[in-house]
N, C-alpha and C. Protein backbone atom coordinates (compact mmCIF):
# COMPACT_ATOMS: atom_id res chain seq x y z
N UNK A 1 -143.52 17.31 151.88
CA UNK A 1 -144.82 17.76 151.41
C UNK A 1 -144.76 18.05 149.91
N UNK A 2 -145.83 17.56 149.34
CA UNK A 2 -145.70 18.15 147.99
C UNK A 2 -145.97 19.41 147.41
N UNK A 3 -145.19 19.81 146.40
CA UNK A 3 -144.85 21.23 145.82
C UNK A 3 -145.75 21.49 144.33
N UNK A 4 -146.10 22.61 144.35
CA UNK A 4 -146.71 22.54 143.00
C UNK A 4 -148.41 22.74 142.48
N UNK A 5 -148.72 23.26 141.36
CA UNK A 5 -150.24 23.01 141.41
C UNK A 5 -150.79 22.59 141.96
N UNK A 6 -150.56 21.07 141.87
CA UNK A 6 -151.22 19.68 142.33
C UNK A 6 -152.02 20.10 143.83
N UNK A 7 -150.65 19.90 144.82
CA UNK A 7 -150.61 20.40 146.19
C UNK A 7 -151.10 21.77 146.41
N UNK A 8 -151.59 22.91 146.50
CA UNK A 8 -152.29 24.00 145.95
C UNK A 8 -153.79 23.54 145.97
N UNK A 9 -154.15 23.07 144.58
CA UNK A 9 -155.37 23.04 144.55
C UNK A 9 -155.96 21.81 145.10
N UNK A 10 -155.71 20.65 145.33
CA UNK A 10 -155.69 20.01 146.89
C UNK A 10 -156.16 20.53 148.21
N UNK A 11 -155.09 21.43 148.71
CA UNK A 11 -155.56 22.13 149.60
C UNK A 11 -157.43 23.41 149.61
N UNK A 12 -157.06 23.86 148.50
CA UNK A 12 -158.27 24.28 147.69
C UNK A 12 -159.70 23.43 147.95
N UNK A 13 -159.05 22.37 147.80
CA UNK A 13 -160.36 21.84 147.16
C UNK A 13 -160.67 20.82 148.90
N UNK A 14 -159.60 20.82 150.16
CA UNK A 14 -160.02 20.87 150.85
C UNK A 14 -160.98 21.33 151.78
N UNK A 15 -160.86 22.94 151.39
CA UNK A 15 -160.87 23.77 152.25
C UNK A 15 -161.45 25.04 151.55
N UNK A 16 -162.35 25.16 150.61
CA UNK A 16 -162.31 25.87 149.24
C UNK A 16 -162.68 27.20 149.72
N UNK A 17 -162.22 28.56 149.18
CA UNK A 17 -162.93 30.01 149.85
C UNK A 17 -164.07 29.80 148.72
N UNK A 18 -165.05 30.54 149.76
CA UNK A 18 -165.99 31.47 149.28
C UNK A 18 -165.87 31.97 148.29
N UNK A 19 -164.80 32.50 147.51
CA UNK A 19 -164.82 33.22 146.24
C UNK A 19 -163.70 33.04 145.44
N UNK A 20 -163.70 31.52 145.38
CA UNK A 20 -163.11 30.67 144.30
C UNK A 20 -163.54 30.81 142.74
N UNK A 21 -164.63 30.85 142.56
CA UNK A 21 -165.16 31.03 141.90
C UNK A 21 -164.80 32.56 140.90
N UNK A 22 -165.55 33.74 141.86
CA UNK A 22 -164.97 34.97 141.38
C UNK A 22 -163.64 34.85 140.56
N UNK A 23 -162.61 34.51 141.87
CA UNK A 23 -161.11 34.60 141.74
C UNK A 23 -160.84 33.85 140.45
N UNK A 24 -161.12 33.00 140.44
CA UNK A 24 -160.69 32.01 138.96
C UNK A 24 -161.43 32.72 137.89
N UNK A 25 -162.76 32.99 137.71
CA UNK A 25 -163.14 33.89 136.47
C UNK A 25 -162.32 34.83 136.02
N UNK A 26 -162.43 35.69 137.11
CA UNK A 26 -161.59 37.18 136.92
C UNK A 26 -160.28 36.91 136.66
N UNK A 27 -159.48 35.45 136.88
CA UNK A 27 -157.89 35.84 136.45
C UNK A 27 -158.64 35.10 134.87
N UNK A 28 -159.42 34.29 134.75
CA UNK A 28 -159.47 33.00 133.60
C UNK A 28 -159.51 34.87 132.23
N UNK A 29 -160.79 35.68 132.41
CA UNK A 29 -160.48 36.95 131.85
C UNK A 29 -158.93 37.57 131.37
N UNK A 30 -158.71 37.64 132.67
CA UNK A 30 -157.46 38.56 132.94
C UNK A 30 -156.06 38.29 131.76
N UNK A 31 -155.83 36.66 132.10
CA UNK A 31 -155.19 35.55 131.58
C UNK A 31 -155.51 35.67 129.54
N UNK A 32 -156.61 35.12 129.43
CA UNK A 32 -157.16 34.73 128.37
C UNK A 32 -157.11 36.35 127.31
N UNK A 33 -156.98 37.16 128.18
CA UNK A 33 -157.56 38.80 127.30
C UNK A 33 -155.79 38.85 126.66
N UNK A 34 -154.77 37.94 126.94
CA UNK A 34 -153.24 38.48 126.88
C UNK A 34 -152.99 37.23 126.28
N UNK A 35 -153.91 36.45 125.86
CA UNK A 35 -153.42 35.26 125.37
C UNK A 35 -153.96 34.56 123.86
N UNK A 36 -152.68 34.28 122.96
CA UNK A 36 -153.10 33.46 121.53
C UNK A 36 -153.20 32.10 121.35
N UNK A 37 -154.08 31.73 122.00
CA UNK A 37 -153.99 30.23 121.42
C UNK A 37 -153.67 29.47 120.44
N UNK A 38 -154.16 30.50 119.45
CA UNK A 38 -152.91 29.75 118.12
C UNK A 38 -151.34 29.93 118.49
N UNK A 39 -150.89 30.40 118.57
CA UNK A 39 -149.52 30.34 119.12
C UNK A 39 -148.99 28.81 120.02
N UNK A 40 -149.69 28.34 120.60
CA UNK A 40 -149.51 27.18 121.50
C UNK A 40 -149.96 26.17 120.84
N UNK A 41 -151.50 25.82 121.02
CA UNK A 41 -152.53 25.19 120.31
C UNK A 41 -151.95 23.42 121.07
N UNK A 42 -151.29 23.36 122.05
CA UNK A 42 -151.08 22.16 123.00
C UNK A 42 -151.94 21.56 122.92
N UNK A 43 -153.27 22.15 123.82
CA UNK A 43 -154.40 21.36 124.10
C UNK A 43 -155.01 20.13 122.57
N UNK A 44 -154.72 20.42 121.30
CA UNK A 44 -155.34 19.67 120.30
C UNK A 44 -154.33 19.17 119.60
N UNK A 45 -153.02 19.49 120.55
CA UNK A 45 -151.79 18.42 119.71
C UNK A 45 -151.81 17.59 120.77
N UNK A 46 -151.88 17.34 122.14
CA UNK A 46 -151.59 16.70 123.01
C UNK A 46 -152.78 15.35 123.50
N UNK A 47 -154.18 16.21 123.56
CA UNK A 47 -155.40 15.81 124.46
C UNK A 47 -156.60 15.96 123.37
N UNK A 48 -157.36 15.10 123.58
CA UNK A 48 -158.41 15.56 122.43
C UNK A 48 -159.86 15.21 123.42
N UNK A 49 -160.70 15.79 122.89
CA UNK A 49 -162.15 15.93 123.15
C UNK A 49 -162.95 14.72 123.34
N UNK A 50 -163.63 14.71 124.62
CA UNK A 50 -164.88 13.61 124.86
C UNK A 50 -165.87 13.96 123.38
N UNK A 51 -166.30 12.94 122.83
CA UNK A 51 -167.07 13.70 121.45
C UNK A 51 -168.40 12.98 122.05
N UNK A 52 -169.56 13.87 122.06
CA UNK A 52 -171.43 13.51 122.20
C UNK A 52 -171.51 13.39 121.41
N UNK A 53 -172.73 12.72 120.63
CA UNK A 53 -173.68 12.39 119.76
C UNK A 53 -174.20 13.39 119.11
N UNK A 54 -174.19 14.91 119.60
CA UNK A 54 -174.69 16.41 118.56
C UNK A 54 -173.62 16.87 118.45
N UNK A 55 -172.23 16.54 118.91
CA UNK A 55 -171.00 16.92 118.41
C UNK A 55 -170.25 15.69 116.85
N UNK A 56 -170.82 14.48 116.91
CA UNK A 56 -170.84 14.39 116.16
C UNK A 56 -171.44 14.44 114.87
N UNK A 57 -172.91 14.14 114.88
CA UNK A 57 -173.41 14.60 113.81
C UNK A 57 -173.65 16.18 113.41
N UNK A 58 -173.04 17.46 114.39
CA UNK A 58 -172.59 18.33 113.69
C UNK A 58 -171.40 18.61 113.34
N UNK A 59 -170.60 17.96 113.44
CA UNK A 59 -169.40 17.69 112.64
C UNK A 59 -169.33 17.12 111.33
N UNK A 60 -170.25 15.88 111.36
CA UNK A 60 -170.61 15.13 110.76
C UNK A 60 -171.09 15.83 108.96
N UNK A 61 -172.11 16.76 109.59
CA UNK A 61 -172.90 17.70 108.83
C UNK A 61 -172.00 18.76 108.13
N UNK A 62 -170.90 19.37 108.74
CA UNK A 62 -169.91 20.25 108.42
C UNK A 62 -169.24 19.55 107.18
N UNK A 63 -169.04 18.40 107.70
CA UNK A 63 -167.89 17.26 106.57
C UNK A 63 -168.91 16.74 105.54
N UNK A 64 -170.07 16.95 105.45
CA UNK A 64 -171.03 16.15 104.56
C UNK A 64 -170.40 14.62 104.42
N UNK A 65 -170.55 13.92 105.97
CA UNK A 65 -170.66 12.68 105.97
C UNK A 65 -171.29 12.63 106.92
N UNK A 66 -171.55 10.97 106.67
CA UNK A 66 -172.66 10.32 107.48
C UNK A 66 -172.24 10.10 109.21
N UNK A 67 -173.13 10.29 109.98
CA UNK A 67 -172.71 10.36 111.03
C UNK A 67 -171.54 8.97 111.42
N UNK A 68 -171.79 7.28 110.93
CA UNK A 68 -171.40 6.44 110.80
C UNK A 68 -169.72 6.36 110.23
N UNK A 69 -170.05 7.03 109.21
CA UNK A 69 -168.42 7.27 108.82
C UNK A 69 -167.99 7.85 108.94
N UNK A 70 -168.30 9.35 109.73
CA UNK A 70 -167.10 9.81 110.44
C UNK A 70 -166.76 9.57 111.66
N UNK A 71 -167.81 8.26 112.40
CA UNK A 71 -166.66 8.06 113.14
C UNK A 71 -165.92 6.92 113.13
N UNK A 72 -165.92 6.27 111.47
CA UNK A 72 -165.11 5.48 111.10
C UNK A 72 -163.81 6.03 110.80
N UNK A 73 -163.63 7.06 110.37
CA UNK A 73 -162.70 8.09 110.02
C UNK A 73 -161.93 8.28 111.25
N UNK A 74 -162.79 8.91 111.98
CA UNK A 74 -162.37 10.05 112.71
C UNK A 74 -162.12 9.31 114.40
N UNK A 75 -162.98 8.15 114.99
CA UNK A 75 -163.22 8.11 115.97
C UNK A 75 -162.97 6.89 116.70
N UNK A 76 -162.81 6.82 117.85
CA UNK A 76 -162.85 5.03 118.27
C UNK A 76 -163.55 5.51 119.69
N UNK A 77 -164.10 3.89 120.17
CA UNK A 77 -164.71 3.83 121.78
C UNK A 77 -163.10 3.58 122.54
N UNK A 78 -163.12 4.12 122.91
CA UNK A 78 -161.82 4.28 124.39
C UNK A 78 -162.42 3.09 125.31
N UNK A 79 -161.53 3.18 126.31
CA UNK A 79 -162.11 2.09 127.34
C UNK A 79 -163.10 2.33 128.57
N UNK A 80 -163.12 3.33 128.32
CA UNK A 80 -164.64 3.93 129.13
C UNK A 80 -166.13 3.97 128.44
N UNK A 81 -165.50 3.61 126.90
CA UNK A 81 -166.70 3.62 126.44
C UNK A 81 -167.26 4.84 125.85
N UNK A 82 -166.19 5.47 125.74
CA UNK A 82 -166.32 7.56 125.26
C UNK A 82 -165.75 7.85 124.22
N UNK A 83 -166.43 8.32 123.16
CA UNK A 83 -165.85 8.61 121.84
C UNK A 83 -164.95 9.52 122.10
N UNK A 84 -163.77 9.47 121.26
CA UNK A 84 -162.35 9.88 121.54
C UNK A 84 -161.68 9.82 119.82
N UNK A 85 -160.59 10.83 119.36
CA UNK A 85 -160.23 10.57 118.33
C UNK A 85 -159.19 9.35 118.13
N UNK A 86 -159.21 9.28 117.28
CA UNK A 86 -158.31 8.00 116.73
C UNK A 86 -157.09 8.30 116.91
N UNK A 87 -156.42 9.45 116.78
CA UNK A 87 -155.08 10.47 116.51
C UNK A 87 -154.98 11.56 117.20
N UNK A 88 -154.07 11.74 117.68
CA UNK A 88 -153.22 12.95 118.01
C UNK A 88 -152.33 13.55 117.50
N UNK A 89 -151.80 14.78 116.87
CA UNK A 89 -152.20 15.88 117.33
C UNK A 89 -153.92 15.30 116.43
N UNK A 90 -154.90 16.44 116.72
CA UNK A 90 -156.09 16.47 116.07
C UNK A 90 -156.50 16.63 114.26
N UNK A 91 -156.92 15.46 114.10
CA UNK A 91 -156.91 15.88 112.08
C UNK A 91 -157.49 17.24 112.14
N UNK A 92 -158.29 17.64 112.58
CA UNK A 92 -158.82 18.86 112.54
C UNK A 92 -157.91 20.40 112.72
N UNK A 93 -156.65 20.21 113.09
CA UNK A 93 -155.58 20.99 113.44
C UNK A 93 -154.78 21.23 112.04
N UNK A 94 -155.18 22.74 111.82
CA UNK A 94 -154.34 22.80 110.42
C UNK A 94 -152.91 23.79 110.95
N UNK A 95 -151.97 23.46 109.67
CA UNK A 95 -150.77 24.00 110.34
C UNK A 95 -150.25 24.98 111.18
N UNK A 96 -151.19 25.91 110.66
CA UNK A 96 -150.84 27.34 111.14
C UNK A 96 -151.77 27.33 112.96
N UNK A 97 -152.23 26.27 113.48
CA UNK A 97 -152.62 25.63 114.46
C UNK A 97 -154.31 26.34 114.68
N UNK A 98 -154.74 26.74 113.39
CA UNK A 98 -156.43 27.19 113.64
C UNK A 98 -156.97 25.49 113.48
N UNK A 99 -158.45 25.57 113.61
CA UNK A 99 -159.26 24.40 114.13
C UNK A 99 -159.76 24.55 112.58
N UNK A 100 -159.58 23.34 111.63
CA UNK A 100 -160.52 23.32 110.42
C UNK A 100 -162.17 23.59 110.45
N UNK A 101 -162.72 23.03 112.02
CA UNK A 101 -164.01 22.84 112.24
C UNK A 101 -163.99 23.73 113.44
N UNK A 102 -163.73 24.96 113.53
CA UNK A 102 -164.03 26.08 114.59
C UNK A 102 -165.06 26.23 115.26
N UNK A 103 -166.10 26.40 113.57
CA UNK A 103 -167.54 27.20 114.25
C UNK A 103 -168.20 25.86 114.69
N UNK A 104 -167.88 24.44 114.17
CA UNK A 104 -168.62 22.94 115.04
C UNK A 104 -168.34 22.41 115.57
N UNK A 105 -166.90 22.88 116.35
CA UNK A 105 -166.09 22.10 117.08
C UNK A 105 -166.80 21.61 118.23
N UNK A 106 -166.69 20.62 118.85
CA UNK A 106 -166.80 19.97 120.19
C UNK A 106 -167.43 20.83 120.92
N UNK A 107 -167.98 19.82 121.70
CA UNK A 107 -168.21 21.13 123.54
C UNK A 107 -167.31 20.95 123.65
N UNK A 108 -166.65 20.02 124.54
CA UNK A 108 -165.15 19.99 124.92
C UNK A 108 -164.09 21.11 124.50
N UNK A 109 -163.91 21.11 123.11
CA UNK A 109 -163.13 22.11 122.89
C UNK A 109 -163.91 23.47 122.93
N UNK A 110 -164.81 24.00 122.84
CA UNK A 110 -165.49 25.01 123.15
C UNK A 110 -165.37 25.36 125.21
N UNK A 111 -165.35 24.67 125.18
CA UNK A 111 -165.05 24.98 127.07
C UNK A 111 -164.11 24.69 127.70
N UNK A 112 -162.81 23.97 126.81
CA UNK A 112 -161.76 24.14 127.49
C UNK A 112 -161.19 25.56 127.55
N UNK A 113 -160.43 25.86 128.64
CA UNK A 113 -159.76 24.59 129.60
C UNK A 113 -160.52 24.77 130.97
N UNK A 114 -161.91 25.11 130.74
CA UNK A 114 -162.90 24.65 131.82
C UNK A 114 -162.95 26.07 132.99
N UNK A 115 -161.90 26.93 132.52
CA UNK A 115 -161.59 27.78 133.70
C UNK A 115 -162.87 29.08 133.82
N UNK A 116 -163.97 28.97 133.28
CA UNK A 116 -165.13 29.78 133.21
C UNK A 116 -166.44 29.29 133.56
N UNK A 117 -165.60 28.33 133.79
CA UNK A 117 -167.36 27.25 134.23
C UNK A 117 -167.80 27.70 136.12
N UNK A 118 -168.80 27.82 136.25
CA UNK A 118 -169.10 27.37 137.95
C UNK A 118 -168.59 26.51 138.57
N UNK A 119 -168.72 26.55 140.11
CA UNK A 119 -168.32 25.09 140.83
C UNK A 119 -167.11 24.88 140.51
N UNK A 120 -166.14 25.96 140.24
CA UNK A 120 -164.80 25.52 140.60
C UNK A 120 -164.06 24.44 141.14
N UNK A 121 -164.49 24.65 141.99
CA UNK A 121 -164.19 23.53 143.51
C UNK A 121 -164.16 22.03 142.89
N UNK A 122 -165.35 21.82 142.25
CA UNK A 122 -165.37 20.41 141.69
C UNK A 122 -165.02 19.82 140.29
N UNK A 123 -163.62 20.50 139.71
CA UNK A 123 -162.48 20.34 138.84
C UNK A 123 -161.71 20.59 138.81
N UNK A 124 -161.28 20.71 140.23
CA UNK A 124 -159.70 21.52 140.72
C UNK A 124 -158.94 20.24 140.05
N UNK A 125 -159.31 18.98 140.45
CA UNK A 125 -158.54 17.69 139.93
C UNK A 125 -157.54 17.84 138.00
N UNK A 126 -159.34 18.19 137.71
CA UNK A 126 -158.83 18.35 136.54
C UNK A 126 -158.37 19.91 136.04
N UNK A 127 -158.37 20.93 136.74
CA UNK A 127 -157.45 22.08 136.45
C UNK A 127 -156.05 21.91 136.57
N UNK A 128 -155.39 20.40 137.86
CA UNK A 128 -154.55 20.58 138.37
C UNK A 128 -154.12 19.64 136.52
N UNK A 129 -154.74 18.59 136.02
CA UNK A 129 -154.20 18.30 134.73
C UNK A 129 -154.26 19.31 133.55
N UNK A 130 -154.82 20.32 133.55
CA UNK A 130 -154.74 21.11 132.36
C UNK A 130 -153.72 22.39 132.71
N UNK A 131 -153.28 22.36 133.87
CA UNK A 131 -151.67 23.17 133.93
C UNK A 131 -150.49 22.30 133.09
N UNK A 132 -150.50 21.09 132.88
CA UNK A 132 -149.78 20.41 131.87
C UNK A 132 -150.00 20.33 130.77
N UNK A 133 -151.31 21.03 130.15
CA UNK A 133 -151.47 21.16 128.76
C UNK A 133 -151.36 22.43 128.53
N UNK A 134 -151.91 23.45 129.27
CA UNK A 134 -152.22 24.69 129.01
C UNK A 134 -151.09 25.47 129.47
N UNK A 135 -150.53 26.59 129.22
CA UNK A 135 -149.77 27.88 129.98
C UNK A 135 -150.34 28.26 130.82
N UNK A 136 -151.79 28.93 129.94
CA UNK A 136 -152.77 29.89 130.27
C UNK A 136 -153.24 29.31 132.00
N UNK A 137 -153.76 28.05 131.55
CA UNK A 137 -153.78 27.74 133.31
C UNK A 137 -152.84 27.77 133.80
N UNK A 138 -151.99 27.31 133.60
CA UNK A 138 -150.65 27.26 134.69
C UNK A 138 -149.92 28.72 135.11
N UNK A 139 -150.66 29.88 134.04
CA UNK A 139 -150.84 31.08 134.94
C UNK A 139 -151.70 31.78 135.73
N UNK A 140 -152.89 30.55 135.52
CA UNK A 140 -154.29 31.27 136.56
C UNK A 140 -154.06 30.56 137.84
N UNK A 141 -153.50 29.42 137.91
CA UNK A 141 -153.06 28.34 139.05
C UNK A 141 -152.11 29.58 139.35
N UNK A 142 -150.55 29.87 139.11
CA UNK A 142 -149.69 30.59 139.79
C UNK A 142 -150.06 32.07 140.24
N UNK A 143 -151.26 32.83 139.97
CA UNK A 143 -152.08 33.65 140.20
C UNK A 143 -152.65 33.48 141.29
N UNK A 144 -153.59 32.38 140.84
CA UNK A 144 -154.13 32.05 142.71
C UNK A 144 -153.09 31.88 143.92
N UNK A 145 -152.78 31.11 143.60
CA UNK A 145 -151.63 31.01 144.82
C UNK A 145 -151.46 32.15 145.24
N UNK A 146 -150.75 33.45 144.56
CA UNK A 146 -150.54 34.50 144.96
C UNK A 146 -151.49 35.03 145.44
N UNK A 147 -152.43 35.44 145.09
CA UNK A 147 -154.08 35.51 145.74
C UNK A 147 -154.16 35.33 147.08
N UNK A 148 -154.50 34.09 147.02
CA UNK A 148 -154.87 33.09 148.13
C UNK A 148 -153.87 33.28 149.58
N UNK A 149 -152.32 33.10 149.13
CA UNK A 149 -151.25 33.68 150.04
C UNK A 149 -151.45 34.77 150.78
N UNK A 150 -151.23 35.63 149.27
CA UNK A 150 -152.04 37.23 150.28
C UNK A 150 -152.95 37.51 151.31
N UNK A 151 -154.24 36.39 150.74
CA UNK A 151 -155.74 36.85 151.40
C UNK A 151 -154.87 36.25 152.84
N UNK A 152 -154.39 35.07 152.93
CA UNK A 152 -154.36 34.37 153.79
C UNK A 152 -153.37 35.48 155.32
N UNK A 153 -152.39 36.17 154.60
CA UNK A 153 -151.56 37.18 155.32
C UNK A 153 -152.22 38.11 156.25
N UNK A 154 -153.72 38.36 155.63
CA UNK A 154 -154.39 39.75 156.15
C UNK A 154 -155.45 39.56 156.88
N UNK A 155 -155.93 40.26 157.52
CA UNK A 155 -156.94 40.35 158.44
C UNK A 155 -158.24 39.82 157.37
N UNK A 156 -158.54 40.17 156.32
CA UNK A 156 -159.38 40.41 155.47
C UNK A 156 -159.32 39.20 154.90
N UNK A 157 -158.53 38.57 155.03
CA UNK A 157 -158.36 36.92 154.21
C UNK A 157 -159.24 35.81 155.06
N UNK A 158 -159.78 36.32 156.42
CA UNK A 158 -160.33 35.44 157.15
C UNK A 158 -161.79 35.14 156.41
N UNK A 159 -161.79 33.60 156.80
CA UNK A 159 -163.23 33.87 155.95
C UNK A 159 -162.77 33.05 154.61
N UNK A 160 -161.88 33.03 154.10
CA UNK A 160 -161.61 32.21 152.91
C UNK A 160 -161.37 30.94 153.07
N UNK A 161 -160.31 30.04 152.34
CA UNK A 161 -159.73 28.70 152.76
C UNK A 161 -158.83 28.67 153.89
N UNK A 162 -158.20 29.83 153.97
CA UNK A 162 -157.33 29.77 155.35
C UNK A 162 -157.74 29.94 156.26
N UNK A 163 -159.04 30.46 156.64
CA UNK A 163 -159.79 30.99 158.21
C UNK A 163 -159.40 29.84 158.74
N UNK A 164 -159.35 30.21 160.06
CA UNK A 164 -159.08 29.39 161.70
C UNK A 164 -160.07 28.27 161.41
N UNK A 165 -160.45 27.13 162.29
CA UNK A 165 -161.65 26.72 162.43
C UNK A 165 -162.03 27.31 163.35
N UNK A 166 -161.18 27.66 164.50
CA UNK A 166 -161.77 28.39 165.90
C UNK A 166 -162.87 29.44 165.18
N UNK A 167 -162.64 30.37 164.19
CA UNK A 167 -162.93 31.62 163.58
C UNK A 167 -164.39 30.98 163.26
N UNK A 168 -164.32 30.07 162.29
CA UNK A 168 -165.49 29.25 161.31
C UNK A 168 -166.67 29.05 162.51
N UNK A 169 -165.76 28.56 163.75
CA UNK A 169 -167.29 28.01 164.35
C UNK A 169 -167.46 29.04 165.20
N UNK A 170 -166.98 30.22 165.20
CA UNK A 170 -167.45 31.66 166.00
C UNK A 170 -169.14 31.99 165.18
N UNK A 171 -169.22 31.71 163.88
CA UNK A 171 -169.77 31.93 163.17
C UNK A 171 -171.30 31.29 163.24
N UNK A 172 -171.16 30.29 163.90
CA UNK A 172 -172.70 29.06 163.33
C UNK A 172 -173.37 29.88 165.24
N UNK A 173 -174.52 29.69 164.51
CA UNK A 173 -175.47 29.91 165.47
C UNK A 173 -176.14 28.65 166.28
């Protein structure tokens, strides 16, 4: 059987509790309140940002260039057809690992690493890839688990991803 995030949120996303959601906010808080992202700054040496059309021309606007040439500069179509940078780590990554373009940065980078969004359930896939970029997830992932284990131990855990099915269909009217 497989070991690891992956296998975890798999199961998760089989079988998802009721308060997946909660649980992932409250550690994504918990996590994030103890954490420097400049210190790491992975995510924009490693992976870079889906870029929209108001992410670029406010970028665009920041750099006082034309929307056209920066993403001659800056950008290429990937094979999906999704603006993507040209380079990795990110030109925008200055040494000391702050974002040159902070206050216009991306959605993308504004909402990574996704762990505050709703609907949990339907980016476990991609939470299970941003434990390979991030720490920070790969301590909200090893959090849950512990969580989830627990709930699963106790009387009080019924009702989550681990309930019985016998239990589940006690339930429907």
């Amino acid at each position: 059987m497989k070991k690891g995030p992956e296998a975890f949120l798999k199961r998760l996303k089989r079988q998802p509790p009721r308060d997946l959601d909660a649980v992932v906010h409250g550690l994504h808080e918990a996590v994030f309140a103890k954490t420097d992202c400049l210190t790491c700054a992975n995510c924009c040496k490693t992976t870079g940002p889906l870029w929209t059309e108001r992410d670029k021309e406010r970028v665009s606007k920041r750099l006082r260039l034309k929307t056209a040439d920066f993403e001659a500069s800056y950008l290429r179509l990937d094979e999906d057809g999704d603006w993507v940078l040209k380079q990795l780590p990110c030109p925008f990554l200055e040494s000391d690992n702050a974002c040159s373009i902070y206050e216009d940065r991306p959605k993308a980078c504004r909402e990574y690493p996704h762990t505050d969004r709703v609907k949990q359930v339907q980016i476990l896939d991609l939470t299970a890839k941003n434990t390979l970029v991030c720490p920070a997830v790969g301590e909200i992932v090893q959090r849950m688990e512990a969580i989830y284990a627990e709930k699963s131990a106790t009387p009080a855990g019924r009702g989550t991803a681990e309930a019985t099915p016998a239990r589940r269909r006690g339930r429907r009217r």
